[in-house]
N, C-alpha and C. Protein backbone atom coordinates (compact mmCIF):
# COMPACT_ATOMS: atom_id res chain seq x y z
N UNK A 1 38.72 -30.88 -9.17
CA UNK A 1 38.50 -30.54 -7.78
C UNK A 1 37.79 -29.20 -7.65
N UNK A 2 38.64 -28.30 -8.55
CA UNK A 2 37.61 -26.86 -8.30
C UNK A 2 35.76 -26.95 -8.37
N UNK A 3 35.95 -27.60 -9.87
CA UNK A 3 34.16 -28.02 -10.56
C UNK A 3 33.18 -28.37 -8.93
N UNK A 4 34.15 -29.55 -8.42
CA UNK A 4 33.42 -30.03 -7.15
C UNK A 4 33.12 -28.67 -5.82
N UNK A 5 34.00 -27.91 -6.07
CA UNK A 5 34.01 -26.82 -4.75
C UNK A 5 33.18 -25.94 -5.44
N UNK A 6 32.94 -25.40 -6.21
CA UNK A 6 31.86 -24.44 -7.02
C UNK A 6 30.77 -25.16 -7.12
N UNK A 7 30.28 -26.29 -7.03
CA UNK A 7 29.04 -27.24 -6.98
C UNK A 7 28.78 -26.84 -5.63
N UNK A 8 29.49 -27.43 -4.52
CA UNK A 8 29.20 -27.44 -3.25
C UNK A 8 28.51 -26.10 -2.71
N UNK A 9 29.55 -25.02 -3.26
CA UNK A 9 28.95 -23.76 -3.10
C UNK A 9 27.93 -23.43 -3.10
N UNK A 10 27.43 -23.67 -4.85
CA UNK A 10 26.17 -23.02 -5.31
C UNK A 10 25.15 -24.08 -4.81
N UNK A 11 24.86 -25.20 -3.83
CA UNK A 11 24.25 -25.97 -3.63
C UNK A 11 23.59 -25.66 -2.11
N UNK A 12 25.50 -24.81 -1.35
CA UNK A 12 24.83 -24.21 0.02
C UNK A 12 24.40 -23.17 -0.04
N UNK A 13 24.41 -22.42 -1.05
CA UNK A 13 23.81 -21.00 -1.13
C UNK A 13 22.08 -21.03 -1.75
N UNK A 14 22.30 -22.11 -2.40
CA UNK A 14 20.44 -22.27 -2.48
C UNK A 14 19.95 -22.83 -1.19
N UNK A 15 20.58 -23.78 -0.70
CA UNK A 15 19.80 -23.99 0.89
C UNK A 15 19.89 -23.43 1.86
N UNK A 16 20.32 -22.20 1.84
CA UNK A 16 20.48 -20.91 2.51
C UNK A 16 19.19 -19.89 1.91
N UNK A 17 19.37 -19.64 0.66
CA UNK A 17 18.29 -19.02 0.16
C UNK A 17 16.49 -20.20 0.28
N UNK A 18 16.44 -20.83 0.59
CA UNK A 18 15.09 -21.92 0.81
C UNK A 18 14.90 -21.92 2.06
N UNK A 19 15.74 -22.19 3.07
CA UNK A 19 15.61 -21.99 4.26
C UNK A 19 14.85 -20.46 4.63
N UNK A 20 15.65 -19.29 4.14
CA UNK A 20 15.43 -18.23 4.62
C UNK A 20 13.79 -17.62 3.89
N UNK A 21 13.55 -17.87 3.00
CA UNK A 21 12.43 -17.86 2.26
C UNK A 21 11.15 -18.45 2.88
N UNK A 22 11.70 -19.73 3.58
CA UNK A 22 10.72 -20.65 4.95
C UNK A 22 10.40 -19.74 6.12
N UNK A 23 11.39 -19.30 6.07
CA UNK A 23 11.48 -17.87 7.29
C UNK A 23 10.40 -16.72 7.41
N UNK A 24 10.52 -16.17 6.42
CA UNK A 24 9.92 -14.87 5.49
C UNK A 24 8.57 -15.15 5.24
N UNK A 25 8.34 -16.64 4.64
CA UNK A 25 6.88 -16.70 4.32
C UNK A 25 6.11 -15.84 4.72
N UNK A 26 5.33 -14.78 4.22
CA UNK A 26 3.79 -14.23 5.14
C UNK A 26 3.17 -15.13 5.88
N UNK A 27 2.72 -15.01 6.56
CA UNK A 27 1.63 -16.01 7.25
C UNK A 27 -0.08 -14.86 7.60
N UNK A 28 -0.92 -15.52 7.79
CA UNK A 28 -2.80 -15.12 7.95
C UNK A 28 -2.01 -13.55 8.69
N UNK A 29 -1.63 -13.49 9.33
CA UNK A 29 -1.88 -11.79 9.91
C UNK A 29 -0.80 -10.94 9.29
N UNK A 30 0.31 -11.62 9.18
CA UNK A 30 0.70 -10.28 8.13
C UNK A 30 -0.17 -9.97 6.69
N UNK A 31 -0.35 -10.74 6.20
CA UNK A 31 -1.46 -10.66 5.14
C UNK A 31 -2.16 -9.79 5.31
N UNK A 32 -3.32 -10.16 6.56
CA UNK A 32 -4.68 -9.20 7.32
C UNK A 32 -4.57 -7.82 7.17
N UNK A 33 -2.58 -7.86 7.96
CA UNK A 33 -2.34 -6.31 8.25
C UNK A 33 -2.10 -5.96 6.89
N UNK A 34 -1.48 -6.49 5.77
CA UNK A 34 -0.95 -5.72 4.60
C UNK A 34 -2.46 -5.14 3.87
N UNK A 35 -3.53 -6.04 4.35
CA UNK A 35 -4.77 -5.68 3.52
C UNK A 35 -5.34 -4.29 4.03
N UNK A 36 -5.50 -4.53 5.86
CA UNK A 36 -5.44 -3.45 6.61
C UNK A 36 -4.97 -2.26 5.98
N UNK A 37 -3.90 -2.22 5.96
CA UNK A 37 -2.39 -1.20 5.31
C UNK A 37 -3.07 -0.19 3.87
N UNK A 38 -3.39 -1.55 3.41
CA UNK A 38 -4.19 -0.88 1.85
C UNK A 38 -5.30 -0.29 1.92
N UNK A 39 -6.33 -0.58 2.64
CA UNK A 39 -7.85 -0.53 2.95
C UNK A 39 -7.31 1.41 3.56
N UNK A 40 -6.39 1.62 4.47
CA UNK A 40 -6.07 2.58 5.36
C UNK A 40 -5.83 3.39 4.44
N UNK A 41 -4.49 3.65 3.32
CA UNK A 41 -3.79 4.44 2.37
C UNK A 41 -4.70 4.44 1.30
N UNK A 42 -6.62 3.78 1.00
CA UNK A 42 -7.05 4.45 0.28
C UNK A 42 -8.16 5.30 0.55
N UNK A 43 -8.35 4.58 1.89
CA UNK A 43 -9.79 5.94 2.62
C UNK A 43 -9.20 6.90 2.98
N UNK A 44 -7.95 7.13 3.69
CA UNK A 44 -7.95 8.49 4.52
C UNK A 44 -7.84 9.62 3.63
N UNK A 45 -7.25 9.50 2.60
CA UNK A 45 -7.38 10.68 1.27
C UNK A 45 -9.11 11.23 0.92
N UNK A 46 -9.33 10.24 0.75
CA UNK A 46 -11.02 10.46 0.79
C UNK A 46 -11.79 11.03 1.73
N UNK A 47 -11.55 10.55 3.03
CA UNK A 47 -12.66 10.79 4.30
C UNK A 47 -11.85 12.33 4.28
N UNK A 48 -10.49 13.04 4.32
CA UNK A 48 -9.66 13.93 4.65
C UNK A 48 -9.60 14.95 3.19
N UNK A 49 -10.62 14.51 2.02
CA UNK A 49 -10.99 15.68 1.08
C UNK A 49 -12.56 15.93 0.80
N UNK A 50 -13.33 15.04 1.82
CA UNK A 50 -14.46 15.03 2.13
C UNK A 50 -14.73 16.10 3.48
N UNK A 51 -14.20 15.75 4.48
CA UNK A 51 -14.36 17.03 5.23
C UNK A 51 -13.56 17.83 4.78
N UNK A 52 -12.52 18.28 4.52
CA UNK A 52 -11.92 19.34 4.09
C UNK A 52 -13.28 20.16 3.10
N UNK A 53 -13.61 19.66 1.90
CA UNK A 53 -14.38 19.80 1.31
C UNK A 53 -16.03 20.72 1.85
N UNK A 54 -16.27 19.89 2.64
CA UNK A 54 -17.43 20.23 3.82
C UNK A 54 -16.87 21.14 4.64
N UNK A 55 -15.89 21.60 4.82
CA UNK A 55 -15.35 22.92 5.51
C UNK A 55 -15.59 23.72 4.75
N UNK A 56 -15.07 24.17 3.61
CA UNK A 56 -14.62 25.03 2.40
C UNK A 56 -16.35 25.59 2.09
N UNK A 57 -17.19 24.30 1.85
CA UNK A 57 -18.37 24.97 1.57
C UNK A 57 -19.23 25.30 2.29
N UNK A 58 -18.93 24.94 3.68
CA UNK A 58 -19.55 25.55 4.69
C UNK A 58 -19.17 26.84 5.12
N UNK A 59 -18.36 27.81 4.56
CA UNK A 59 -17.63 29.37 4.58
C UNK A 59 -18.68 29.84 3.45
N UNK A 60 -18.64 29.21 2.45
CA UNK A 60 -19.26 29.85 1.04
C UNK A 60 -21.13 30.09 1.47
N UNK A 61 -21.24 31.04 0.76
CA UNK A 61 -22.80 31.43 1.09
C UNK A 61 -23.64 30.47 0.15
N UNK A 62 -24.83 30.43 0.58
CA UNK A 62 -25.67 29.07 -0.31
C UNK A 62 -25.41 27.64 -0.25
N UNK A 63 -26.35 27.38 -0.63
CA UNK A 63 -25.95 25.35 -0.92
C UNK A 63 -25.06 25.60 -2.05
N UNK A 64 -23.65 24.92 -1.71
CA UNK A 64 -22.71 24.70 -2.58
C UNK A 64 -21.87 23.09 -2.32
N UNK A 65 -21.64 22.12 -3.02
CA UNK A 65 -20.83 20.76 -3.17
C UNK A 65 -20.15 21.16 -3.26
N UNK A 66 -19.45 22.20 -4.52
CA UNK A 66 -18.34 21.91 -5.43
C UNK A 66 -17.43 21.67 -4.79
N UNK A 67 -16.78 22.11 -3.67
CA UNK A 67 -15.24 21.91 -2.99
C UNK A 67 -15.66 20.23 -2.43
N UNK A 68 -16.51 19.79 -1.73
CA UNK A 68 -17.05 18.82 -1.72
C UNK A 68 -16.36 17.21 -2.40
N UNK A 69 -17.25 17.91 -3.55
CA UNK A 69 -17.09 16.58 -4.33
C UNK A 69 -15.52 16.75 -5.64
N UNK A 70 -15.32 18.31 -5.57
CA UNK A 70 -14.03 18.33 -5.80
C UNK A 70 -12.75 17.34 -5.28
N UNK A 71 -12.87 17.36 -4.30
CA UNK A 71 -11.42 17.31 -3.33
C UNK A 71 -11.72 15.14 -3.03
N UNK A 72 -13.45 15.12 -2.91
CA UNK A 72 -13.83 13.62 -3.48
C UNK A 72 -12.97 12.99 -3.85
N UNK A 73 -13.09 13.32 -5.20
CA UNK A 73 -12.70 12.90 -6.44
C UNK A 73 -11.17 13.01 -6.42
N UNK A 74 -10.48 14.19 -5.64
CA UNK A 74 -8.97 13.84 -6.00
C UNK A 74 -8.65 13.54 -4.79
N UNK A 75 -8.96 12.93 -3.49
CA UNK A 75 -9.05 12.06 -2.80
C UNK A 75 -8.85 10.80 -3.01
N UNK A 76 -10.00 9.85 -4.02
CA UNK A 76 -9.89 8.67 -4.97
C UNK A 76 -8.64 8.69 -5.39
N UNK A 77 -8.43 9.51 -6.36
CA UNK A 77 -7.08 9.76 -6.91
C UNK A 77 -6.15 8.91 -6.47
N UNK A 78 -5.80 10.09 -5.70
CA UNK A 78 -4.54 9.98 -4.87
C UNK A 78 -4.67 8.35 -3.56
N UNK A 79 -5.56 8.23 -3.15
CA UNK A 79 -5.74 7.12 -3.00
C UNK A 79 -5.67 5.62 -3.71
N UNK A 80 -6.08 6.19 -4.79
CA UNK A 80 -5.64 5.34 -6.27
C UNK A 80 -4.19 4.81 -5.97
N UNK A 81 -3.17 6.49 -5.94
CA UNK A 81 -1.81 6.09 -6.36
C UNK A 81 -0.98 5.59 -4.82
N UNK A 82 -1.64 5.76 -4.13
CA UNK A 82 -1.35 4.91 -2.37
C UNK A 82 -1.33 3.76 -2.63
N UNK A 83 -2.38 3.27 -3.03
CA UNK A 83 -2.40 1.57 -3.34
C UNK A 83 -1.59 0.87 -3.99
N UNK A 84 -1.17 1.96 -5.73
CA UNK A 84 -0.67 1.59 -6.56
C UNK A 84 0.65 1.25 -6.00
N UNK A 85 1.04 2.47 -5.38
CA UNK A 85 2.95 2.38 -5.05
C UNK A 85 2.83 1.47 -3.45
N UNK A 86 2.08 1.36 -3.27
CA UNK A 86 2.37 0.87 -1.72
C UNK A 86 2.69 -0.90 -2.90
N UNK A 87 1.12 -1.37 -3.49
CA UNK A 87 1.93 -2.78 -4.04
C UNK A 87 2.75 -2.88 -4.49
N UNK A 88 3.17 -1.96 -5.63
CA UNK A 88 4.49 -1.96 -6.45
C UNK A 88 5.76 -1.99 -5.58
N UNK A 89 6.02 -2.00 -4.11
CA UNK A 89 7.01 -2.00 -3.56
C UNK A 89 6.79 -3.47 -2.80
C-alpha cells in the first residue's frame, strides 16, 4: 500500500512540475525583451566610456584619443562581463 502512495505522489508532483513549466514557457516578447536586455547591458558601457572619454580629451591641449579609445576598450570589457553574468543567471 505504501509503494502505491509514494507512486501516486511522485506522479502528482511531476504533473505539477509540467503544468507549471507550460506556464513559464518564454513566449516571442519575452525573448525580444531578454535580447533587448542584452543588446542594452552591452552598449551603454561603451557609448558612457566613449563620451566620458571625449570629455577627458577635450580638457587636454592638442589632438589627443587616448582617454577616448582607452575607456572604448574597457567599456567592451565590461560590457563583455554584462552579457556574460546577465546569461549565466
Amino acid at each position: 500500500m505504501n509503494n502505491h502512495t509514494e507512486l501516486k505522489d511522485k506522479v502528482e508532483y511531476q504533473i505539477k512540475r509540467i503544468k507549471k513549466a507550460e506556464r513559464e514557457r518564454p513566449n516571442l516578447i519575452s525573448q525580444t525583451i531578454y535580447i533587448g536586455t542584452l543588446g542594452l547591458v552591452m552598449v551603454l558601457p561603451v557609448v558612457a566610456g566613449v563620451y566620458l572619454g571625449r570629455w577627458i580629451d577635450s580638457l587636454l591641449e592638442g589632438y589627443s584619443v587616448r582617454w577616448t579609445l582607452s575607456l572604448l576598450i574597457t567599456g567592451v570589457i565590461i560590457g563583455f562581463f554584462n552579457v556574460y553574468y546577465l546569461i549565466k543567471e
